[in-house]
ModelCIF file with pLDDT and N, C-alpha, C, O atoms, coordinates in Angstrom:
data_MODEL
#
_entry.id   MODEL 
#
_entity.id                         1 
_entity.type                       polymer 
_entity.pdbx_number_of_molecules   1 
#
_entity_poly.entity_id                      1 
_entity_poly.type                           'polypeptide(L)' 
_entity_poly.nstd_linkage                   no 
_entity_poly.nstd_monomer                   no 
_entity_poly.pdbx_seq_one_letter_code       
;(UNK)(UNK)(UNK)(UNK)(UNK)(UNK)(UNK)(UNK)(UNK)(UNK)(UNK)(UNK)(UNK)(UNK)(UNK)(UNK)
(UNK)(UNK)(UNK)(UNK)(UNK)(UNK)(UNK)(UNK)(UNK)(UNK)(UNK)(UNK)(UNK)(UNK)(UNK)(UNK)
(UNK)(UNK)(UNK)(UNK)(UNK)(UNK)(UNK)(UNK)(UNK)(UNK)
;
_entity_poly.pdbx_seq_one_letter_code_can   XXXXXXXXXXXXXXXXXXXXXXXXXXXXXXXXXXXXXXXXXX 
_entity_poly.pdbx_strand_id                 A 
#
loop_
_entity_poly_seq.entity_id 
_entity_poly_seq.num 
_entity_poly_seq.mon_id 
_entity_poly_seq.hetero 
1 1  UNK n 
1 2  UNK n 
1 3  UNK n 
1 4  UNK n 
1 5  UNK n 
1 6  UNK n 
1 7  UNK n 
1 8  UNK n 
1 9  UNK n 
1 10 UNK n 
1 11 UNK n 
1 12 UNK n 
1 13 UNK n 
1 14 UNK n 
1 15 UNK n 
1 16 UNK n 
1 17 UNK n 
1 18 UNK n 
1 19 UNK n 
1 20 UNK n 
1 21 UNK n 
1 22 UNK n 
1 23 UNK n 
1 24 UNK n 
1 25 UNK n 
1 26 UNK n 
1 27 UNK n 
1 28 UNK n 
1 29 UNK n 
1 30 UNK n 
1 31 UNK n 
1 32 UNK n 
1 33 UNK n 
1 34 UNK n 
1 35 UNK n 
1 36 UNK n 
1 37 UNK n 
1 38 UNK n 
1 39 UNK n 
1 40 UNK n 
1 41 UNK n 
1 42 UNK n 
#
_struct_asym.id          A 
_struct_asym.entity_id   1 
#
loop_
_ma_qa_metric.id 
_ma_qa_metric.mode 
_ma_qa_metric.name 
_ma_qa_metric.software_group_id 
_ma_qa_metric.type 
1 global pLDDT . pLDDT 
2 local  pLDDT . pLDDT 
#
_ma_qa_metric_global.metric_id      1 
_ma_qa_metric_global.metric_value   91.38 
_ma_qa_metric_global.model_id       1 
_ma_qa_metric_global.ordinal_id     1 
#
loop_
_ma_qa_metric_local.label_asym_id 
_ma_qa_metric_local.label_comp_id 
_ma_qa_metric_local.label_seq_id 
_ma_qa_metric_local.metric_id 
_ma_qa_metric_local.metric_value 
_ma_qa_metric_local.model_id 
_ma_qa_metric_local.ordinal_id 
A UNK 1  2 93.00 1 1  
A UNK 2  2 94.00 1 2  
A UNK 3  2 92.00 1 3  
A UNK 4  2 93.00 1 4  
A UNK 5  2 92.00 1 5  
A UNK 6  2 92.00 1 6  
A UNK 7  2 94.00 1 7  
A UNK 8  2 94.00 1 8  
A UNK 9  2 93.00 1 9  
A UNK 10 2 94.00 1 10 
A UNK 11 2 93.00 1 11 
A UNK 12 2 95.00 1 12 
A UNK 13 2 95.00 1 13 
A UNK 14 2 95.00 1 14 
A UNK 15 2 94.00 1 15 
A UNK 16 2 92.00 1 16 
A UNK 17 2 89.00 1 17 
A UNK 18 2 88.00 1 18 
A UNK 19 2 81.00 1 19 
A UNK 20 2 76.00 1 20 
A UNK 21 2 68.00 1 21 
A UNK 22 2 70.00 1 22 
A UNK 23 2 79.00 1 23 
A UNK 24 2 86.00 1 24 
A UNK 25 2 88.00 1 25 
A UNK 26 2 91.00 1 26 
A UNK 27 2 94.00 1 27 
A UNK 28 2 95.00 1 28 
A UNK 29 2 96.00 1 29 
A UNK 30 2 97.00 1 30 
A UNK 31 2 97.00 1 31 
A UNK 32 2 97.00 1 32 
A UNK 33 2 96.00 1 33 
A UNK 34 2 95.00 1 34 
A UNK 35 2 95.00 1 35 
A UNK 36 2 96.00 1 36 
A UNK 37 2 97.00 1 37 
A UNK 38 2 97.00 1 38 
A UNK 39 2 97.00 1 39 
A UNK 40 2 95.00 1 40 
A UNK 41 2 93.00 1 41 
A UNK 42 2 90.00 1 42 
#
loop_
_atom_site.group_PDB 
_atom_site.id 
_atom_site.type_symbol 
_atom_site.label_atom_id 
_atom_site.label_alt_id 
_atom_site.label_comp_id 
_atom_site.label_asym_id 
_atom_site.label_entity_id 
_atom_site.label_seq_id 
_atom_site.pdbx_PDB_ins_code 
_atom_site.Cartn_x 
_atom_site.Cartn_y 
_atom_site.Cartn_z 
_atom_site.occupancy 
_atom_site.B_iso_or_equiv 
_atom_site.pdbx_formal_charge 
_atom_site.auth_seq_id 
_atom_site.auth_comp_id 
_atom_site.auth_asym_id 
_atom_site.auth_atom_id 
_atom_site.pdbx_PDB_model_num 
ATOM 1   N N  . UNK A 1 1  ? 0.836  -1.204 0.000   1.00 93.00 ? 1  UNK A N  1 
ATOM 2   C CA . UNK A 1 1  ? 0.000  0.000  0.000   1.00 93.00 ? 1  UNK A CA 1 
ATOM 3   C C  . UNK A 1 1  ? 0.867  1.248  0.000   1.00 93.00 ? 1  UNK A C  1 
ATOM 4   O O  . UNK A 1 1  ? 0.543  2.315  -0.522  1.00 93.00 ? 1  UNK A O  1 
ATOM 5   N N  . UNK A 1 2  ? 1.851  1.033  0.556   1.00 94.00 ? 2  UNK A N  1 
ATOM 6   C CA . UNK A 1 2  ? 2.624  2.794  0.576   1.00 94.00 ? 2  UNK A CA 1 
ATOM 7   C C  . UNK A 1 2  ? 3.656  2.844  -0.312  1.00 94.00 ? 2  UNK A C  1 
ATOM 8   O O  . UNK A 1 2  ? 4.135  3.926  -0.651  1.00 94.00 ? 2  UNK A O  1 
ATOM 9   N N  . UNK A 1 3  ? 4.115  1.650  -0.788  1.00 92.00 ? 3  UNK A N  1 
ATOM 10  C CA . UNK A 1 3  ? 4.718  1.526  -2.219  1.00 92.00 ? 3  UNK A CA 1 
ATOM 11  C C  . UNK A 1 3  ? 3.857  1.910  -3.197  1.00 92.00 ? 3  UNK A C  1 
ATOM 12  O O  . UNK A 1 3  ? 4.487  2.620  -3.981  1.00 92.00 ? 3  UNK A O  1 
ATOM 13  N N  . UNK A 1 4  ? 2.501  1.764  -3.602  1.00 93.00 ? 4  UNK A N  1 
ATOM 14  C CA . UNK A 1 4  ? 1.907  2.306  -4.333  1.00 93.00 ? 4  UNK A CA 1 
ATOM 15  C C  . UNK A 1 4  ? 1.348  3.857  -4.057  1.00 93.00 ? 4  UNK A C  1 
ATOM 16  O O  . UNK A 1 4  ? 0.760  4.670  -4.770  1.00 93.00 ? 4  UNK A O  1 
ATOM 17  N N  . UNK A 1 5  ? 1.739  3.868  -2.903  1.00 92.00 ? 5  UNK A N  1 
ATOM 18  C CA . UNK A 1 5  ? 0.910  5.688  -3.067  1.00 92.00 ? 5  UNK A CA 1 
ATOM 19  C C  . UNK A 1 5  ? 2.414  6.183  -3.356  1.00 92.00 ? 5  UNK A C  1 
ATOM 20  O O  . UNK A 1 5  ? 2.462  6.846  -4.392  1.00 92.00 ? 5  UNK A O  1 
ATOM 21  N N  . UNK A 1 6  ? 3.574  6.042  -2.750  1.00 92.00 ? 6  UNK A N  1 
ATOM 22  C CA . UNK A 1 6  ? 4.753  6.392  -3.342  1.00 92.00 ? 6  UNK A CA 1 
ATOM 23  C C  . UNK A 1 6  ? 4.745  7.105  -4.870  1.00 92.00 ? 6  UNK A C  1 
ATOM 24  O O  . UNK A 1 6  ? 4.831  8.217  -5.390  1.00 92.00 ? 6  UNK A O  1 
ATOM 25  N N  . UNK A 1 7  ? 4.579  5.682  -5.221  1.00 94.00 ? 7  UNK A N  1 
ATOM 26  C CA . UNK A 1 7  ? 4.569  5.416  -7.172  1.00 94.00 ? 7  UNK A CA 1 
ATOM 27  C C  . UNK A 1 7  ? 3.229  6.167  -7.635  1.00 94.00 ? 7  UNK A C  1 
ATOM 28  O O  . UNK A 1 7  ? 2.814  5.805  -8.736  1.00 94.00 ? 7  UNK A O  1 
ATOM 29  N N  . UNK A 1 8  ? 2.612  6.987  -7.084  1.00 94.00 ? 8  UNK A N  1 
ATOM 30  C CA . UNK A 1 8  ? 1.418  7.564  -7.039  1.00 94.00 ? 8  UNK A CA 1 
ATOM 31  C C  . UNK A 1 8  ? 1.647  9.242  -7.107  1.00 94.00 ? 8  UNK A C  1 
ATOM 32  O O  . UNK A 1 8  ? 1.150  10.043 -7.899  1.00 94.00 ? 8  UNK A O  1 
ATOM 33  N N  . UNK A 1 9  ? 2.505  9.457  -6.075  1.00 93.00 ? 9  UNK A N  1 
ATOM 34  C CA . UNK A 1 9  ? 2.482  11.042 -5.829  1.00 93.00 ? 9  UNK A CA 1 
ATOM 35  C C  . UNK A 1 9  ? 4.114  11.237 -5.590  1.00 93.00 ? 9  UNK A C  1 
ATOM 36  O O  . UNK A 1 9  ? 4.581  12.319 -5.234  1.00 93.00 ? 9  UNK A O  1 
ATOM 37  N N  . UNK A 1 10 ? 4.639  10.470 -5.745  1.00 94.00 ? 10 UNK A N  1 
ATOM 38  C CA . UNK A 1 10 ? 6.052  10.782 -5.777  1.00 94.00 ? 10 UNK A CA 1 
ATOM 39  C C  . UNK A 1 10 ? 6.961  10.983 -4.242  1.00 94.00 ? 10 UNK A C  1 
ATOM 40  O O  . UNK A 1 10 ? 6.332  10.739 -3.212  1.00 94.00 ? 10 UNK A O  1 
ATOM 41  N N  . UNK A 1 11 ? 7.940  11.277 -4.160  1.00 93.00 ? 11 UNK A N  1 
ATOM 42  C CA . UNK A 1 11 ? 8.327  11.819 -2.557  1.00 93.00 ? 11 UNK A CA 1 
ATOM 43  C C  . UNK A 1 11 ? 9.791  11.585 -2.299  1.00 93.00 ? 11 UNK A C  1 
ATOM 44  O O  . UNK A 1 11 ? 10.111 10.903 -3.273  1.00 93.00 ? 11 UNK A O  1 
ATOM 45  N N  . UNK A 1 12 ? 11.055 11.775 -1.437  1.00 95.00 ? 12 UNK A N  1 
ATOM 46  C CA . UNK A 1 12 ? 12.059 11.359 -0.648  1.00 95.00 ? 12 UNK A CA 1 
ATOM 47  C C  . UNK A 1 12 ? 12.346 10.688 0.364   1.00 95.00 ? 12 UNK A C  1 
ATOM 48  O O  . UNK A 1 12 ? 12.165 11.130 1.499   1.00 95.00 ? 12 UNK A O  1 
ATOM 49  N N  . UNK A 1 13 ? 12.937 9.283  0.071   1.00 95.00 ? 13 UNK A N  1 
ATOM 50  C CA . UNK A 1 13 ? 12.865 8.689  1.218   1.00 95.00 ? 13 UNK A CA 1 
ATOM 51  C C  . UNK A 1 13 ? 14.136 8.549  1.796   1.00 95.00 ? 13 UNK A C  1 
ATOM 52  O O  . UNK A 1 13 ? 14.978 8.306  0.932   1.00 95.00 ? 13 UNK A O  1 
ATOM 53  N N  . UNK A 1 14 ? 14.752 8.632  3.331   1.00 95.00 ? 14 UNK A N  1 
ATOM 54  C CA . UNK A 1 14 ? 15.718 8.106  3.771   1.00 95.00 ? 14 UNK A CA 1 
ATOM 55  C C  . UNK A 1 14 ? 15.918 7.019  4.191   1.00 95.00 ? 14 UNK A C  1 
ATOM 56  O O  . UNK A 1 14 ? 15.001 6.562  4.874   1.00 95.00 ? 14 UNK A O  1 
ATOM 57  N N  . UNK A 1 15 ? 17.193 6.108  3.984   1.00 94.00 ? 15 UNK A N  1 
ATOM 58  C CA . UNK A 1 15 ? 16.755 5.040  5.019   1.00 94.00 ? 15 UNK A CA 1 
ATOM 59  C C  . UNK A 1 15 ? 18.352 4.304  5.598   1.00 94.00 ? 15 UNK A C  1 
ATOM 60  O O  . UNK A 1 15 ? 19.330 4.322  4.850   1.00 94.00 ? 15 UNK A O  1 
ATOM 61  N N  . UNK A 1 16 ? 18.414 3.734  6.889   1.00 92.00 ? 16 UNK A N  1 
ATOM 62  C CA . UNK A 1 16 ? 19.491 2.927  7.261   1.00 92.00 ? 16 UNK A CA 1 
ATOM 63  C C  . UNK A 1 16 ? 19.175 1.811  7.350   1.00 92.00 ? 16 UNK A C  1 
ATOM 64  O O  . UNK A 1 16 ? 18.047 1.356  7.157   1.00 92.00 ? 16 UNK A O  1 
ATOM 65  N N  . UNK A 1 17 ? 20.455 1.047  7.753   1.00 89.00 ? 17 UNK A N  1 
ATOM 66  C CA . UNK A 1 17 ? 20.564 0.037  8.072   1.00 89.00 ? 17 UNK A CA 1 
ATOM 67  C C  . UNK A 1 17 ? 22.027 -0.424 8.592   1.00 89.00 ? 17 UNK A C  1 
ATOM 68  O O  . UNK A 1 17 ? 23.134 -0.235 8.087   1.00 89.00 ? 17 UNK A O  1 
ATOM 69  N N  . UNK A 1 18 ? 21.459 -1.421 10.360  1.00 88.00 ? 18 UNK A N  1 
ATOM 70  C CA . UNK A 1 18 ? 23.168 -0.964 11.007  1.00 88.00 ? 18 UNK A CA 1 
ATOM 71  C C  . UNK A 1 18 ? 23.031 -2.457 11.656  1.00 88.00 ? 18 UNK A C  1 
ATOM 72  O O  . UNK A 1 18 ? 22.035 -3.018 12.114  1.00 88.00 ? 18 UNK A O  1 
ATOM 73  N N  . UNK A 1 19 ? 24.207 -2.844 11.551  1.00 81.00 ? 19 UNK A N  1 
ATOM 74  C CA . UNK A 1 19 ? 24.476 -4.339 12.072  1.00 81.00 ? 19 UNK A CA 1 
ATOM 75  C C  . UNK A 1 19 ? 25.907 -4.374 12.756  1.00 81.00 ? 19 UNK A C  1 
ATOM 76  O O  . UNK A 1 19 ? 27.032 -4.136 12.315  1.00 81.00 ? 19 UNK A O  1 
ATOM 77  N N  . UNK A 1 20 ? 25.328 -4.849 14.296  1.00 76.00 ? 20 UNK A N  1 
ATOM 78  C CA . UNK A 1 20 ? 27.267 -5.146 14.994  1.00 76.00 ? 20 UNK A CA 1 
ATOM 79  C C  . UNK A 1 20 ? 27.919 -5.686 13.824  1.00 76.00 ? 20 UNK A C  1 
ATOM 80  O O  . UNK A 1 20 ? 27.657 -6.529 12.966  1.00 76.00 ? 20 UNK A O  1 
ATOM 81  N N  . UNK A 1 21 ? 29.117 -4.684 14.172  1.00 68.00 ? 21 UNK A N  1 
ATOM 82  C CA . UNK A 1 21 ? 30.825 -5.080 13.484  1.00 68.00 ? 21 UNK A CA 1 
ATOM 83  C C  . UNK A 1 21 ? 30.470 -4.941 11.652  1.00 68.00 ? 21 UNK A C  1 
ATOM 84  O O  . UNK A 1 21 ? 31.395 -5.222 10.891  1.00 68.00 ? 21 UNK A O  1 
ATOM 85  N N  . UNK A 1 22 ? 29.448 -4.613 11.207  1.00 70.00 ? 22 UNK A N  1 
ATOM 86  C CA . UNK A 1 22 ? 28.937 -4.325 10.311  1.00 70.00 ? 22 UNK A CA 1 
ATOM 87  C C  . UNK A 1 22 ? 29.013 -3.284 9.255   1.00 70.00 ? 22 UNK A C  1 
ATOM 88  O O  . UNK A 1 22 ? 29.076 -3.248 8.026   1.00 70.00 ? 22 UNK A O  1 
ATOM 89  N N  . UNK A 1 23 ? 28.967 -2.120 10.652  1.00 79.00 ? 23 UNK A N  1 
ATOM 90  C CA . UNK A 1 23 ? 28.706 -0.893 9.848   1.00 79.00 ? 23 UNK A CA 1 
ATOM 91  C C  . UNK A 1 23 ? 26.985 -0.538 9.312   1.00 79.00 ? 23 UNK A C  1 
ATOM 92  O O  . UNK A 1 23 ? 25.984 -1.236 9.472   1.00 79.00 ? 23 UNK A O  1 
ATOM 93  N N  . UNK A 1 24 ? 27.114 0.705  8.692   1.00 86.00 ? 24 UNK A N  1 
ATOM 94  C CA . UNK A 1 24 ? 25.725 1.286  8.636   1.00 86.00 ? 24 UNK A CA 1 
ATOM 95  C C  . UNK A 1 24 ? 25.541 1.704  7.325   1.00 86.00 ? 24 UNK A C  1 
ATOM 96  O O  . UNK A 1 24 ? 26.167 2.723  7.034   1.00 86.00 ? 24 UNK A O  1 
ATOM 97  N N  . UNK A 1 25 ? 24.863 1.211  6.456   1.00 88.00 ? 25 UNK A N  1 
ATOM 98  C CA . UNK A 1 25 ? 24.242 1.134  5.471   1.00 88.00 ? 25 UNK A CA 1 
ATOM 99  C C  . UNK A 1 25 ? 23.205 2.204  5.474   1.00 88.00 ? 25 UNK A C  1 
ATOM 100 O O  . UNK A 1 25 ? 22.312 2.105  6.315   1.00 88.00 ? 25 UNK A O  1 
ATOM 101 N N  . UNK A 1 26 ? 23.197 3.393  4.506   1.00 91.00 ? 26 UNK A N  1 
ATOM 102 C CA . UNK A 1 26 ? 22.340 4.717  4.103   1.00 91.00 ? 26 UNK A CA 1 
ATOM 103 C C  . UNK A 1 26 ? 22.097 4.485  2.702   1.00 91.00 ? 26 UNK A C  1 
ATOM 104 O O  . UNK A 1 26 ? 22.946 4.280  1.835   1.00 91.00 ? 26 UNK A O  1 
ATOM 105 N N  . UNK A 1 27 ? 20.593 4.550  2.552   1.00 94.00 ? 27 UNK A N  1 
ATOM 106 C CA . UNK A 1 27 ? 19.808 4.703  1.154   1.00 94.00 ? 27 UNK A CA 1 
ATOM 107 C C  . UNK A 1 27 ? 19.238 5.927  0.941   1.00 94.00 ? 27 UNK A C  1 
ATOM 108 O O  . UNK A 1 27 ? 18.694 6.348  1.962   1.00 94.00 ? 27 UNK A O  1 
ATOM 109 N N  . UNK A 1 28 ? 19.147 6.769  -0.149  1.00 95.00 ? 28 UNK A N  1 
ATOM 110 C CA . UNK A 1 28 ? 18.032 7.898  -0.569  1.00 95.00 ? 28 UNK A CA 1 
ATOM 111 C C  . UNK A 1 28 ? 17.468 7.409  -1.536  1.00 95.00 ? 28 UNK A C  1 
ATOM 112 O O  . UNK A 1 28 ? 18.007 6.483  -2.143  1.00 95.00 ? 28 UNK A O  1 
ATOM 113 N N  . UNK A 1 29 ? 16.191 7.930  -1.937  1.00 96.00 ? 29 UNK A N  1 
ATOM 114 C CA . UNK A 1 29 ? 15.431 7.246  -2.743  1.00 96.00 ? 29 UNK A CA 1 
ATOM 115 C C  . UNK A 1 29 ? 14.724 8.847  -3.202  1.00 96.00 ? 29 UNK A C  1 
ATOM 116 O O  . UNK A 1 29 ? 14.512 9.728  -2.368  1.00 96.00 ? 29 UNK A O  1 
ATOM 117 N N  . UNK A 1 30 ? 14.467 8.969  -4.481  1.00 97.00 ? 30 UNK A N  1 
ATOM 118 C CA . UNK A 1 30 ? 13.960 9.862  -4.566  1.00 97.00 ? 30 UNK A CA 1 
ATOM 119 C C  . UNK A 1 30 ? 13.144 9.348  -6.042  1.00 97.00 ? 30 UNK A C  1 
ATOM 120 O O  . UNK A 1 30 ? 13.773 8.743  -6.911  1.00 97.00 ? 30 UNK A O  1 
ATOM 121 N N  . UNK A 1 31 ? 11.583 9.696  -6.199  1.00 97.00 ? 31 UNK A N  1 
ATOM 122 C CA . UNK A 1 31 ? 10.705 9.082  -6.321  1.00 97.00 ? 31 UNK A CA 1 
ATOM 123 C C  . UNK A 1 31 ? 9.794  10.446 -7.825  1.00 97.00 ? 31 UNK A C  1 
ATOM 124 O O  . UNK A 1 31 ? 9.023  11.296 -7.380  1.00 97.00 ? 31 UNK A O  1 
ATOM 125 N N  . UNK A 1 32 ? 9.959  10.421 -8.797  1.00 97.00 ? 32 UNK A N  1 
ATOM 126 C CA . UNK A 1 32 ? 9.072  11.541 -9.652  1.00 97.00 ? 32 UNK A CA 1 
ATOM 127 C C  . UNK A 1 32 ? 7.979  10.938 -10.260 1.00 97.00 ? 32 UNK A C  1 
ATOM 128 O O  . UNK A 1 32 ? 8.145  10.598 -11.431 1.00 97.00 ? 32 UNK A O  1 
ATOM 129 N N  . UNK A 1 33 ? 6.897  10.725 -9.744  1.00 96.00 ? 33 UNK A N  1 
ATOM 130 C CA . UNK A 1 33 ? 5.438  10.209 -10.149 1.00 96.00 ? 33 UNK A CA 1 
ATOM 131 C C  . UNK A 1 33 ? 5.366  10.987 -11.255 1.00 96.00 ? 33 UNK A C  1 
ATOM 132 O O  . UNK A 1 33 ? 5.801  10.265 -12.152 1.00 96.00 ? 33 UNK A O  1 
ATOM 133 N N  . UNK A 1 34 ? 5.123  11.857 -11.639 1.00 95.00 ? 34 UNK A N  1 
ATOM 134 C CA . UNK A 1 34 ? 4.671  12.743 -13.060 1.00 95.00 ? 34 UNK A CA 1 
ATOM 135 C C  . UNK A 1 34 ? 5.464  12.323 -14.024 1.00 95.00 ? 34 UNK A C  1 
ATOM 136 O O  . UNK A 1 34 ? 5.067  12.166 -15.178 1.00 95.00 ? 34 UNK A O  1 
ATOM 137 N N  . UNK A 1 35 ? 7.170  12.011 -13.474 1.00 95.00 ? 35 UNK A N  1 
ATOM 138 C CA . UNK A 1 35 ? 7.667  11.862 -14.907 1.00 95.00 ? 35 UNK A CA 1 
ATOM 139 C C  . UNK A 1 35 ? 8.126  10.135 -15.071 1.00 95.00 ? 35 UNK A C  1 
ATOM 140 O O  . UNK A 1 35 ? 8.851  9.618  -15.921 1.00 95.00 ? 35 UNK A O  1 
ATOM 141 N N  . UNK A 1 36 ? 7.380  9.493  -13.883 1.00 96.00 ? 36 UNK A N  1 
ATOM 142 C CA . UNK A 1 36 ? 7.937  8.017  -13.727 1.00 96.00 ? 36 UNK A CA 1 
ATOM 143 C C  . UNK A 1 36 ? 9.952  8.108  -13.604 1.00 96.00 ? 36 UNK A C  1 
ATOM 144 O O  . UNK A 1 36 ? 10.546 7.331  -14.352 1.00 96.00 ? 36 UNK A O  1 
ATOM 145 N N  . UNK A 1 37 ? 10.396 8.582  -13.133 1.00 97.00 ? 37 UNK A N  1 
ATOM 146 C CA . UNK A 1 37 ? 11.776 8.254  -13.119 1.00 97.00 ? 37 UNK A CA 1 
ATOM 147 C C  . UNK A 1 37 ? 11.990 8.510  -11.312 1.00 97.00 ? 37 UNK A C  1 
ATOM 148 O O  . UNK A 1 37 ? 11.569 9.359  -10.527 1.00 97.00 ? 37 UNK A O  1 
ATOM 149 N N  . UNK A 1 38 ? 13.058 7.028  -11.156 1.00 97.00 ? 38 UNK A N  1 
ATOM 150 C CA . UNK A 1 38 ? 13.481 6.930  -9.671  1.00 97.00 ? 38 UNK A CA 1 
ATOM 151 C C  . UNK A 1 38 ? 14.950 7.065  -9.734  1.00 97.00 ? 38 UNK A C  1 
ATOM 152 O O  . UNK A 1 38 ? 15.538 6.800  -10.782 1.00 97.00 ? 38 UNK A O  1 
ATOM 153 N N  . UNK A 1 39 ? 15.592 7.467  -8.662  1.00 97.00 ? 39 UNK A N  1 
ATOM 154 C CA . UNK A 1 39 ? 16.943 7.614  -8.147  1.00 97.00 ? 39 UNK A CA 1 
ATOM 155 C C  . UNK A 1 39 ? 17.285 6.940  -7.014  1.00 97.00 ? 39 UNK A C  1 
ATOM 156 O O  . UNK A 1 39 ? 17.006 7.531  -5.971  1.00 97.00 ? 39 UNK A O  1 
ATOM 157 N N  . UNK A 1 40 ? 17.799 5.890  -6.915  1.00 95.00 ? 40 UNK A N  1 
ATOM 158 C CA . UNK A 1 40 ? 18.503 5.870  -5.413  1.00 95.00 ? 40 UNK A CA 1 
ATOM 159 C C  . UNK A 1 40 ? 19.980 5.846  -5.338  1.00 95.00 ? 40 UNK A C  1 
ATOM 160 O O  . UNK A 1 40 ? 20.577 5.812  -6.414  1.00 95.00 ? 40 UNK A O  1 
ATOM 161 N N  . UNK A 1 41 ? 20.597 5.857  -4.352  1.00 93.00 ? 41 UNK A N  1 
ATOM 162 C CA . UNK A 1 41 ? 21.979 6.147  -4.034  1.00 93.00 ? 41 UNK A CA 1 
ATOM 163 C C  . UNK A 1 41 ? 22.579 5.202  -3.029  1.00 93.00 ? 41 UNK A C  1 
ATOM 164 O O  . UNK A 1 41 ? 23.061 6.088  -2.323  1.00 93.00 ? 41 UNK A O  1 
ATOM 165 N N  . UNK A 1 42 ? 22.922 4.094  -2.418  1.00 90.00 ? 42 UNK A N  1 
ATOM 166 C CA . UNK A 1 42 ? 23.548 3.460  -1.656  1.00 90.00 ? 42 UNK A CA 1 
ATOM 167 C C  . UNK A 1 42 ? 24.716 3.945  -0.612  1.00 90.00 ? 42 UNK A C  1 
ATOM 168 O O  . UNK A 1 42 ? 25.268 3.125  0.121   1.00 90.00 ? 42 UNK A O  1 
#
């Protein structure tokens, strides 16, 4: 459901991800409903 309103109206998302001895994993996501084109960044 919020994957589709996403893909709906577009938006910026942040996101992590952190695991002992791991390190921390950062995503952006950036989302253009009008023109259908996505970006993310790792």
């Amino acid at each position: 459901t919020h994957w589709d309103r996403l893909a709906a109206t577009g938006g910026v998302v942040n996101a992590t991800q952190t695991f002992d001895g791991g390190g921390t994993a950062r995503t952006v996501i950036r989302i253009d409903a009008e023109r259908e084109r996505i970006y993310s960044r790792q």
